[in-house]
PDB file of N, CA and C in Angstrom:
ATOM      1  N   UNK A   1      12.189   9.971 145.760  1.00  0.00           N
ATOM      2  CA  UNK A   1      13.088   9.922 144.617  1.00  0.00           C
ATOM      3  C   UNK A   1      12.733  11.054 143.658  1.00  0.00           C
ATOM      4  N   UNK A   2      14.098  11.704 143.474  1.00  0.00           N
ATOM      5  CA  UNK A   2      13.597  12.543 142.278  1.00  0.00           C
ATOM      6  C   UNK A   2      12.794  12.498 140.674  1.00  0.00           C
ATOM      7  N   UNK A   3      13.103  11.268 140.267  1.00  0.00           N
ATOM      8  CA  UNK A   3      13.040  10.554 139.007  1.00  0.00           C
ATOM      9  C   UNK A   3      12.555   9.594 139.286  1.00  0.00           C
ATOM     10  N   UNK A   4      10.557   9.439 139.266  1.00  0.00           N
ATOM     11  CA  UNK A   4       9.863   8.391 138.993  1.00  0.00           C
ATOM     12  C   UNK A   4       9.731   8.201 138.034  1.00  0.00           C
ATOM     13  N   UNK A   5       8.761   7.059 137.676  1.00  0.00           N
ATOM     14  CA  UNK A   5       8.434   6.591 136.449  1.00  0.00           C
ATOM     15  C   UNK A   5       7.059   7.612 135.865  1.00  0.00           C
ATOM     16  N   UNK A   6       6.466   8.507 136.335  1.00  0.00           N
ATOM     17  CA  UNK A   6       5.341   9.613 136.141  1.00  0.00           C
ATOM     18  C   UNK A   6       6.492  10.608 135.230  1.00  0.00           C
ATOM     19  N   UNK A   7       7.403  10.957 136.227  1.00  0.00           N
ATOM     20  CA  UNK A   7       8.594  12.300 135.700  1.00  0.00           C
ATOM     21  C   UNK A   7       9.112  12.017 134.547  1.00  0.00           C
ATOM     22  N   UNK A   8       9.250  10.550 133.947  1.00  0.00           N
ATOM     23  CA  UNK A   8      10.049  10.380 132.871  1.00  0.00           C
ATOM     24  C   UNK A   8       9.125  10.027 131.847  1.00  0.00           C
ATOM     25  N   UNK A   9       8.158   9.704 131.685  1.00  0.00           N
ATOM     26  CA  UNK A   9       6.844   9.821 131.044  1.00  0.00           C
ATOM     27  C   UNK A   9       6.216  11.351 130.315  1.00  0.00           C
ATOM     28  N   UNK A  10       6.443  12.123 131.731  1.00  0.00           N
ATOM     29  CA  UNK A  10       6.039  13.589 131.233  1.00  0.00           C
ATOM     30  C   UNK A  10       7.052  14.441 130.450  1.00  0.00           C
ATOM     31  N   UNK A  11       8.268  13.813 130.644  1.00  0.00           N
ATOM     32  CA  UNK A  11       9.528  14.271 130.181  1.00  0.00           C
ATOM     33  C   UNK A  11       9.504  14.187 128.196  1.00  0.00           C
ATOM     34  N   UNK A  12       9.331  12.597 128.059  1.00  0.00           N
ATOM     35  CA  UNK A  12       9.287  12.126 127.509  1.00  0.00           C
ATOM     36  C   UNK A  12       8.008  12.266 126.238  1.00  0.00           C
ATOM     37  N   UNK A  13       6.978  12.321 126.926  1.00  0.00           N
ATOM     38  CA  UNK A  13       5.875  12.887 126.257  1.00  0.00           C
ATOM     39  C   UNK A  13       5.981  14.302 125.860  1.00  0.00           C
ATOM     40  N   UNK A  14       6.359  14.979 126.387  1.00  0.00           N
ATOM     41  CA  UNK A  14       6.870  16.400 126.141  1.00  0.00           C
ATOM     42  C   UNK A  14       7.722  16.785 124.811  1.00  0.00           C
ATOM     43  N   UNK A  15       8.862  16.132 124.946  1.00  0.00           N
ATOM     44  CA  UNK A  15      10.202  16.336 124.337  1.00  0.00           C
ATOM     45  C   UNK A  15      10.137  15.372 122.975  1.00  0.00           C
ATOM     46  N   UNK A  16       9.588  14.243 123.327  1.00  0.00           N
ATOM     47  CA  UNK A  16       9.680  12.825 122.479  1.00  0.00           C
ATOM     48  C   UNK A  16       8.338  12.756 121.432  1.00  0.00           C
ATOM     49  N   UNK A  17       8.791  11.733 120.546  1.00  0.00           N
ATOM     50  CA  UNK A  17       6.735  11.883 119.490  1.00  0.00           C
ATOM     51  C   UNK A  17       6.032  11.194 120.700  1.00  0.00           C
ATOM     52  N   UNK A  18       6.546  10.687 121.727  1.00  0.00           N
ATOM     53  CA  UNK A  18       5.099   9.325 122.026  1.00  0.00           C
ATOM     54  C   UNK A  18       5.599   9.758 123.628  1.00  0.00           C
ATOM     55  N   UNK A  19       4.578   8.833 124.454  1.00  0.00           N
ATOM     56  CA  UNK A  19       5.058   9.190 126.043  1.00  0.00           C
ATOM     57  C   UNK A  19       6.342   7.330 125.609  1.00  0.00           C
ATOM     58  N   UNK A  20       6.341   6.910 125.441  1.00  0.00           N
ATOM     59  CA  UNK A  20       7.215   5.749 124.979  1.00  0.00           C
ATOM     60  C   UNK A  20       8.041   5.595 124.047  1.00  0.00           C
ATOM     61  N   UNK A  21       8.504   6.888 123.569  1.00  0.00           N
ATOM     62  CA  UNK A  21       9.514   7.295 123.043  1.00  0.00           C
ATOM     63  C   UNK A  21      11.350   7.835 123.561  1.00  0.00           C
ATOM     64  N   UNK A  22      11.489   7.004 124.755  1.00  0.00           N
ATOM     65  CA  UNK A  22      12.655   6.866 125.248  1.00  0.00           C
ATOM     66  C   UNK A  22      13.942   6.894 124.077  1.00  0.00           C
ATOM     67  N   UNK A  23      13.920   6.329 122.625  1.00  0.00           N
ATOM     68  CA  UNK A  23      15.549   6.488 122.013  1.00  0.00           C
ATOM     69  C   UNK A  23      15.325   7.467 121.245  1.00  0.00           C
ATOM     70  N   UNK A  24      14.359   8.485 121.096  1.00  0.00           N
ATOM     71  CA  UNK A  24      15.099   9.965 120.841  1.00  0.00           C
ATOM     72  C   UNK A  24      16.025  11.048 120.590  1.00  0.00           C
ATOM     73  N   UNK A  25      17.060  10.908 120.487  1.00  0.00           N
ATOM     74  CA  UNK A  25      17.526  12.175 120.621  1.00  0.00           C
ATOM     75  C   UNK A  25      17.175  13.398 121.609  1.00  0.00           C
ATOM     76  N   UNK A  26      15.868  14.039 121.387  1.00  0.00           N
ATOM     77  CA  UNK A  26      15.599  14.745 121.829  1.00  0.00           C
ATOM     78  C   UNK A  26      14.786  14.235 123.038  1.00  0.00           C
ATOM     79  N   UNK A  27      14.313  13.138 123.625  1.00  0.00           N
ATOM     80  CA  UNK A  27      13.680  13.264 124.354  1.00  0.00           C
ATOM     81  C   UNK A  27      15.331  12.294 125.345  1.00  0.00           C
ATOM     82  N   UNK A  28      16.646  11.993 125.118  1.00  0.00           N
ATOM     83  CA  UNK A  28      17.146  11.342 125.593  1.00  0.00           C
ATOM     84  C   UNK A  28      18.167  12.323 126.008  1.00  0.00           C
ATOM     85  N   UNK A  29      18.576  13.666 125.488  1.00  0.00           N
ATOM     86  CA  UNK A  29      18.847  14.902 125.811  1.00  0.00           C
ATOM     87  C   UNK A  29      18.028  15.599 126.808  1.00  0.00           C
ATOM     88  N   UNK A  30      16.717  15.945 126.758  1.00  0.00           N
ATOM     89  CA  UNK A  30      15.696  16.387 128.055  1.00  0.00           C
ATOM     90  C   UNK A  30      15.937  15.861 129.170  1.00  0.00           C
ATOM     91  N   UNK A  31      15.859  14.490 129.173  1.00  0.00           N
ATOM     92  CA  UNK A  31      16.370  13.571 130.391  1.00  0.00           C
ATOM     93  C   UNK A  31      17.955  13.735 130.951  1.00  0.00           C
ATOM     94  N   UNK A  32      18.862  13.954 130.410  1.00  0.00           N
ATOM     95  CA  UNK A  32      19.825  14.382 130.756  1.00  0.00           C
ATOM     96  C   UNK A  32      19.783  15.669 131.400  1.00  0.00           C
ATOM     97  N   UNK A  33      19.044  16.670 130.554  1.00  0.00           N
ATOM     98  CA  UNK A  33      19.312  18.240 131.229  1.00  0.00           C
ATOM     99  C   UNK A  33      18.402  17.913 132.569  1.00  0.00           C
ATOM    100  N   UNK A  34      17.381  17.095 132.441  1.00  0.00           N
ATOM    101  CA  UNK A  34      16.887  17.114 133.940  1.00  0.00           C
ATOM    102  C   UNK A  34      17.409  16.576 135.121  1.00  0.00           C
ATOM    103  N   UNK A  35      18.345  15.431 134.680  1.00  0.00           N
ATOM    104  CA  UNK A  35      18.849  15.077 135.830  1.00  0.00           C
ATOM    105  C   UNK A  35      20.345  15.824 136.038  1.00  0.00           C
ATOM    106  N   UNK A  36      21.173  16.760 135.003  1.00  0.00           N
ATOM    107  CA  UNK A  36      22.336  17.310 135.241  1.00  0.00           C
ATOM    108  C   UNK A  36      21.716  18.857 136.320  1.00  0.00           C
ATOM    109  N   UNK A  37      20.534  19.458 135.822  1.00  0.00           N
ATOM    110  CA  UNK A  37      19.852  20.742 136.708  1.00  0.00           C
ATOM    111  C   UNK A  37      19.534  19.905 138.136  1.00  0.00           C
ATOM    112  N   UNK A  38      19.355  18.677 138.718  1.00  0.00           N
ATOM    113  CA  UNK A  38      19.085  18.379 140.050  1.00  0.00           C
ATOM    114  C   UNK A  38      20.659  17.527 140.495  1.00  0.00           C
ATOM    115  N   UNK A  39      21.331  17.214 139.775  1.00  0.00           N
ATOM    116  CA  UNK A  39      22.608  17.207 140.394  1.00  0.00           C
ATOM    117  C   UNK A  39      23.626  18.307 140.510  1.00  0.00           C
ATOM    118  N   UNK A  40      23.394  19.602 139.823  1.00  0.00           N
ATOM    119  CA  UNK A  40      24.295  20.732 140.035  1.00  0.00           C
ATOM    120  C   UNK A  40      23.636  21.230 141.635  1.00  0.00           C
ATOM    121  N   UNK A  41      22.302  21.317 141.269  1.00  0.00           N
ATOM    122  CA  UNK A  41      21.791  21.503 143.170  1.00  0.00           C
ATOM    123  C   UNK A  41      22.379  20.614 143.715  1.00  0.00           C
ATOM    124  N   UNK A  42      22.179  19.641 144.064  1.00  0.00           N
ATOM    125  CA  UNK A  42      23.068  18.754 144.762  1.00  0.00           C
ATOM    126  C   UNK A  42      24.512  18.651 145.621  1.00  0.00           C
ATOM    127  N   UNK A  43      25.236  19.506 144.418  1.00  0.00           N
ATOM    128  CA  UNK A  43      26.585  19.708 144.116  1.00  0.00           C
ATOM    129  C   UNK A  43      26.586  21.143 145.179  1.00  0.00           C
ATOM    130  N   UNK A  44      25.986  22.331 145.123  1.00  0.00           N
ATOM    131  CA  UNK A  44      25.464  23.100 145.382  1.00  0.00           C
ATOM    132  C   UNK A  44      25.362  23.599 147.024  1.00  0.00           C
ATOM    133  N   UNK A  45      25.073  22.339 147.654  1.00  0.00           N
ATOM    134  CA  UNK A  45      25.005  22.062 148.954  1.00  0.00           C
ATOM    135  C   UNK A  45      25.807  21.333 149.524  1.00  0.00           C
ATOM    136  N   UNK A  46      26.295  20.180 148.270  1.00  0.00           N
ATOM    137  CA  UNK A  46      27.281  19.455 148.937  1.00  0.00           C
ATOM    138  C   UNK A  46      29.062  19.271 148.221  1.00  0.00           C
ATOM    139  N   UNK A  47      29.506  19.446 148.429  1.00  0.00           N
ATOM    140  CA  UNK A  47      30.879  20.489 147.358  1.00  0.00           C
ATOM    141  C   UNK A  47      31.563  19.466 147.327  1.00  0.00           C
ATOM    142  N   UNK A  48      31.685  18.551 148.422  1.00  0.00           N
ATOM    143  CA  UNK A  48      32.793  17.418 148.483  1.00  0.00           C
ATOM    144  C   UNK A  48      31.785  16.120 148.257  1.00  0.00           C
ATOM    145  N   UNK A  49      31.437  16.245 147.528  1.00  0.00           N
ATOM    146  CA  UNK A  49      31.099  14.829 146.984  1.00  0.00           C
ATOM    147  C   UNK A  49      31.265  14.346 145.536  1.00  0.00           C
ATOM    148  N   UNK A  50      32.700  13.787 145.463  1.00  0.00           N
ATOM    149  CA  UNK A  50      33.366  13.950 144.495  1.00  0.00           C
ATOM    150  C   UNK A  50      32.370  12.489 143.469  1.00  0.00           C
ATOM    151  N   UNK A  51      31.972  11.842 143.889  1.00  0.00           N
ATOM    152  CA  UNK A  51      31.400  10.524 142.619  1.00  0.00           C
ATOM    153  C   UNK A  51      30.507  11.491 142.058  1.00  0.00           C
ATOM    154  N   UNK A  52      29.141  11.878 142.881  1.00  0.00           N
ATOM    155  CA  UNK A  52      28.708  13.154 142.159  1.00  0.00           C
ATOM    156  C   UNK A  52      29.276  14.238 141.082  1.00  0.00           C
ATOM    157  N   UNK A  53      30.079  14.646 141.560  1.00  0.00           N
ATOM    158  CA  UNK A  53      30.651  15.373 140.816  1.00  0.00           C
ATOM    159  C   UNK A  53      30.872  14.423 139.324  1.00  0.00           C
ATOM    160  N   UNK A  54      31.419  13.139 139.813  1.00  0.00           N
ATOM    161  CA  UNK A  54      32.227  12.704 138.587  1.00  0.00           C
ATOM    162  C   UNK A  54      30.713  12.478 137.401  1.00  0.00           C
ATOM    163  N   UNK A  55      29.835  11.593 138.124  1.00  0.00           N
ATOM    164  CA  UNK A  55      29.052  11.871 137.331  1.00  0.00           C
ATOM    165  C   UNK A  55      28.180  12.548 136.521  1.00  0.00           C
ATOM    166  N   UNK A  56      28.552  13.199 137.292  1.00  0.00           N
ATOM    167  CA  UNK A  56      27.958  14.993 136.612  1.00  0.00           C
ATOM    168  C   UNK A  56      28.647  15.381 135.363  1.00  0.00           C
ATOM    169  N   UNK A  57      29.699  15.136 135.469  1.00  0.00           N
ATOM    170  CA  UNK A  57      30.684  15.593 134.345  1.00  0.00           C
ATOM    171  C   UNK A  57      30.701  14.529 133.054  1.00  0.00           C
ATOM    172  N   UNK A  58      30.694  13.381 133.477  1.00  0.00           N
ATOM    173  CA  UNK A  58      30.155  12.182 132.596  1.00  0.00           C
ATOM    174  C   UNK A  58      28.736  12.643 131.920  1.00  0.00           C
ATOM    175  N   UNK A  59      28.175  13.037 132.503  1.00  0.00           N
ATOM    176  CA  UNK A  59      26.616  13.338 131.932  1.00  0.00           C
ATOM    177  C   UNK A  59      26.559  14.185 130.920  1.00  0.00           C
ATOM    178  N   UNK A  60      27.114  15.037 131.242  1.00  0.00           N
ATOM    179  CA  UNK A  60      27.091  16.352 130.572  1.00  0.00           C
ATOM    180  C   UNK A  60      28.069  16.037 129.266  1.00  0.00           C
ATOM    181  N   UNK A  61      29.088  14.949 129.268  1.00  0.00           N
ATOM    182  CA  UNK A  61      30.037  14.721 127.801  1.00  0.00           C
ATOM    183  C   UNK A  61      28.570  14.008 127.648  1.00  0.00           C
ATOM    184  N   UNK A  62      28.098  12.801 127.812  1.00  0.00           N
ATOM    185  CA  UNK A  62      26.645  11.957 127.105  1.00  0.00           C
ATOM    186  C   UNK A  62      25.698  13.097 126.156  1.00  0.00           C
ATOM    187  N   UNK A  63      25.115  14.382 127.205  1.00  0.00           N
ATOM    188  CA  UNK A  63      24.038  15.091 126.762  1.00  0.00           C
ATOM    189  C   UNK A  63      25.200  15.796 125.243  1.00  0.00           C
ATOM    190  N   UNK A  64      26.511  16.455 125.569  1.00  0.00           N
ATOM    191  CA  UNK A  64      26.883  17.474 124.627  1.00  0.00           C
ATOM    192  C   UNK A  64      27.047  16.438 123.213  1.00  0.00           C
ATOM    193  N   UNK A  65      27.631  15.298 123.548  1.00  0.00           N
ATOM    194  CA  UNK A  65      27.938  14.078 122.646  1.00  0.00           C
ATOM    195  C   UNK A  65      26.712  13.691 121.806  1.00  0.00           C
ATOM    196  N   UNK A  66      25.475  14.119 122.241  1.00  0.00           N
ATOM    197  CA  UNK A  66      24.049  13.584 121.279  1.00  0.00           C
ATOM    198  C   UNK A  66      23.594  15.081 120.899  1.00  0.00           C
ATOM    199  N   UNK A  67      23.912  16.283 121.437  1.00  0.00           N
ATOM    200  CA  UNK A  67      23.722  17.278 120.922  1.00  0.00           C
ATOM    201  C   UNK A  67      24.378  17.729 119.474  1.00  0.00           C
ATOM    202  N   UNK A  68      25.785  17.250 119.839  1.00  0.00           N
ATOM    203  CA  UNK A  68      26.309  17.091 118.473  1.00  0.00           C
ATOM    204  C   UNK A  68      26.173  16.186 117.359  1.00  0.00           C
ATOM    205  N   UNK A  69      25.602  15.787 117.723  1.00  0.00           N
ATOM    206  CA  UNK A  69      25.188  14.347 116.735  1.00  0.00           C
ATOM    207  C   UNK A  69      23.816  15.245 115.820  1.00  0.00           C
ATOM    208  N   UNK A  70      22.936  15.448 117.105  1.00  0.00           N
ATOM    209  CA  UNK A  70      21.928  15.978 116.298  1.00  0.00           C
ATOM    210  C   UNK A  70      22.165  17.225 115.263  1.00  0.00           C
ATOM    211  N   UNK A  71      23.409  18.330 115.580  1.00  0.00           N
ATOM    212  CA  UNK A  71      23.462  19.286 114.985  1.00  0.00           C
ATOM    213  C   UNK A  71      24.032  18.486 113.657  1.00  0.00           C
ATOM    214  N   UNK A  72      24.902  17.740 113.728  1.00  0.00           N
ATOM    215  CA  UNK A  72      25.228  17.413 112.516  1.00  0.00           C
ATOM    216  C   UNK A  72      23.996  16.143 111.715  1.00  0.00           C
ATOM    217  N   UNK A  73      23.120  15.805 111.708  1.00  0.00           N
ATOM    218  CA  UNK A  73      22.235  15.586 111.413  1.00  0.00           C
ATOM    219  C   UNK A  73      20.991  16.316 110.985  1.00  0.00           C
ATOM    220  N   UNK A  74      20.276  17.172 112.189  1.00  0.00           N
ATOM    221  CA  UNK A  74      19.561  18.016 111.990  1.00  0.00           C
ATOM    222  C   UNK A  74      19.517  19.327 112.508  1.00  0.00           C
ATOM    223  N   UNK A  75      20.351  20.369 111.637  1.00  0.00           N
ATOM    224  CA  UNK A  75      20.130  21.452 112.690  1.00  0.00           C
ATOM    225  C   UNK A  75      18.803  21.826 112.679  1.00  0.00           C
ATOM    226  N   UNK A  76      18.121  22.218 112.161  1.00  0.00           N
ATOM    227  CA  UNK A  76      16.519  22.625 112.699  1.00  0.00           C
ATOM    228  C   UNK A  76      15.919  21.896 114.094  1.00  0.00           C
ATOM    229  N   UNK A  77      16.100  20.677 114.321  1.00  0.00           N
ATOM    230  CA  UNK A  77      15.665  20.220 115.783  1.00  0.00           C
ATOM    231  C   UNK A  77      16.246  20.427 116.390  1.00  0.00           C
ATOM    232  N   UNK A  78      17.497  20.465 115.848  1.00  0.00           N
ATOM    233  CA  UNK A  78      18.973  21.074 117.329  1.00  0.00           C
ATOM    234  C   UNK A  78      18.864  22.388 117.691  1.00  0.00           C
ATOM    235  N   UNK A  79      18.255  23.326 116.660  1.00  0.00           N
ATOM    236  CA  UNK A  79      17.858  24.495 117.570  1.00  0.00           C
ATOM    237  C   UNK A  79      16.618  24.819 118.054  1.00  0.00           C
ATOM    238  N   UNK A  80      15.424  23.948 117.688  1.00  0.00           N
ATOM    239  CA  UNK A  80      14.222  23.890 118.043  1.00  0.00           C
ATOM    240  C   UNK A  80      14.285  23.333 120.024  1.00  0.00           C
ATOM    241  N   UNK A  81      15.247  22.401 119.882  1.00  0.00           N
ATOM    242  CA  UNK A  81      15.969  21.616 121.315  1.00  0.00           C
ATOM    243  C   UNK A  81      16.304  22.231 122.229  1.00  0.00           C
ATOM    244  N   UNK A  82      17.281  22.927 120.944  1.00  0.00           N
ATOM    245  CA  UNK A  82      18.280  24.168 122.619  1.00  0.00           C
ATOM    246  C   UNK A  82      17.721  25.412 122.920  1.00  0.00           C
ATOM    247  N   UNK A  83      16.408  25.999 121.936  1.00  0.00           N
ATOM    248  CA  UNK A  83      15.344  26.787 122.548  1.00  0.00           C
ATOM    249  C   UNK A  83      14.457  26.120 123.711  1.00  0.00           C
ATOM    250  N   UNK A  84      13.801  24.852 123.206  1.00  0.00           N
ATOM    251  CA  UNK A  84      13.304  24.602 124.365  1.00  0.00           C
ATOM    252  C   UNK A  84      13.580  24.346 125.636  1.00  0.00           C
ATOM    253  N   UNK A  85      14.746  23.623 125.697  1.00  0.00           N
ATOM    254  CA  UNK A  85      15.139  23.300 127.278  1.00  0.00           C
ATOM    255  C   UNK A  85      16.287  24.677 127.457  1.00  0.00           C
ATOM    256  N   UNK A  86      16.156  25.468 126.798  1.00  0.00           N
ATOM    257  CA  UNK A  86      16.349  26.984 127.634  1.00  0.00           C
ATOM    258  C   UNK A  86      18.232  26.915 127.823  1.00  0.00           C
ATOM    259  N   UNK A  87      18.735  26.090 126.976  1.00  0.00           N
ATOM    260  CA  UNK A  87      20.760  25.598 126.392  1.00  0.00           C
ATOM    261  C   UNK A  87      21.096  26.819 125.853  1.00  0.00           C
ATOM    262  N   UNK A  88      22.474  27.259 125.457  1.00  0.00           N
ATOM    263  CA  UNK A  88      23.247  27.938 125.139  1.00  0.00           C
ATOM    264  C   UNK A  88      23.105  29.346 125.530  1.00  0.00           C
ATOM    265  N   UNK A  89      22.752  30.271 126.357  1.00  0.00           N
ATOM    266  CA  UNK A  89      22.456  31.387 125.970  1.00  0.00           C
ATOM    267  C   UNK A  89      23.029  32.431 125.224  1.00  0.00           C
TER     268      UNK A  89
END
């Protein structure tokens, strides 16, 4: 499995104040970009697999939908965010 319980810990500890800091913002955005970067591979190899797809596209309104939240809340973490996980270029 791509996404153990180790991966979302390190994710989380990373991005988040605590390794148990799952309702974040920012650490609930990280988790998204990680699992939307291993479903575009996915996608990648496999072209007709349309639920994939769908969820992919679902994901990505979730991640942009809390991105905006945060900009209108805090821009300083919203760009501290989209420097780190390497967003907008």
């Amino acid at each position: 499995m791509y996404l153990d319980s180790a991966k979302k810990t390190e994710i989380f500890t990373e991005y988040g104040q605590s390794a148990t800091d799952t309702g974040s913002v920012e650490s609930q955005v990280a988790l998204f970009t990680f699992r939307i970067k291993h479903l575009t591979e996915h996608l990648k190899k496999n072209h007709k697999d349309f639920g994939t797809a769908r969820a992919l596209t679902k994901m990505v309104g979730r991640r942009r939908k809390l991105l905006k939240y945060l900009y209108n809340k805090d821009i300083n973490r919203y760009r501290a965010l989209i420097k780190a996980l390497g967003l907008r270029k």
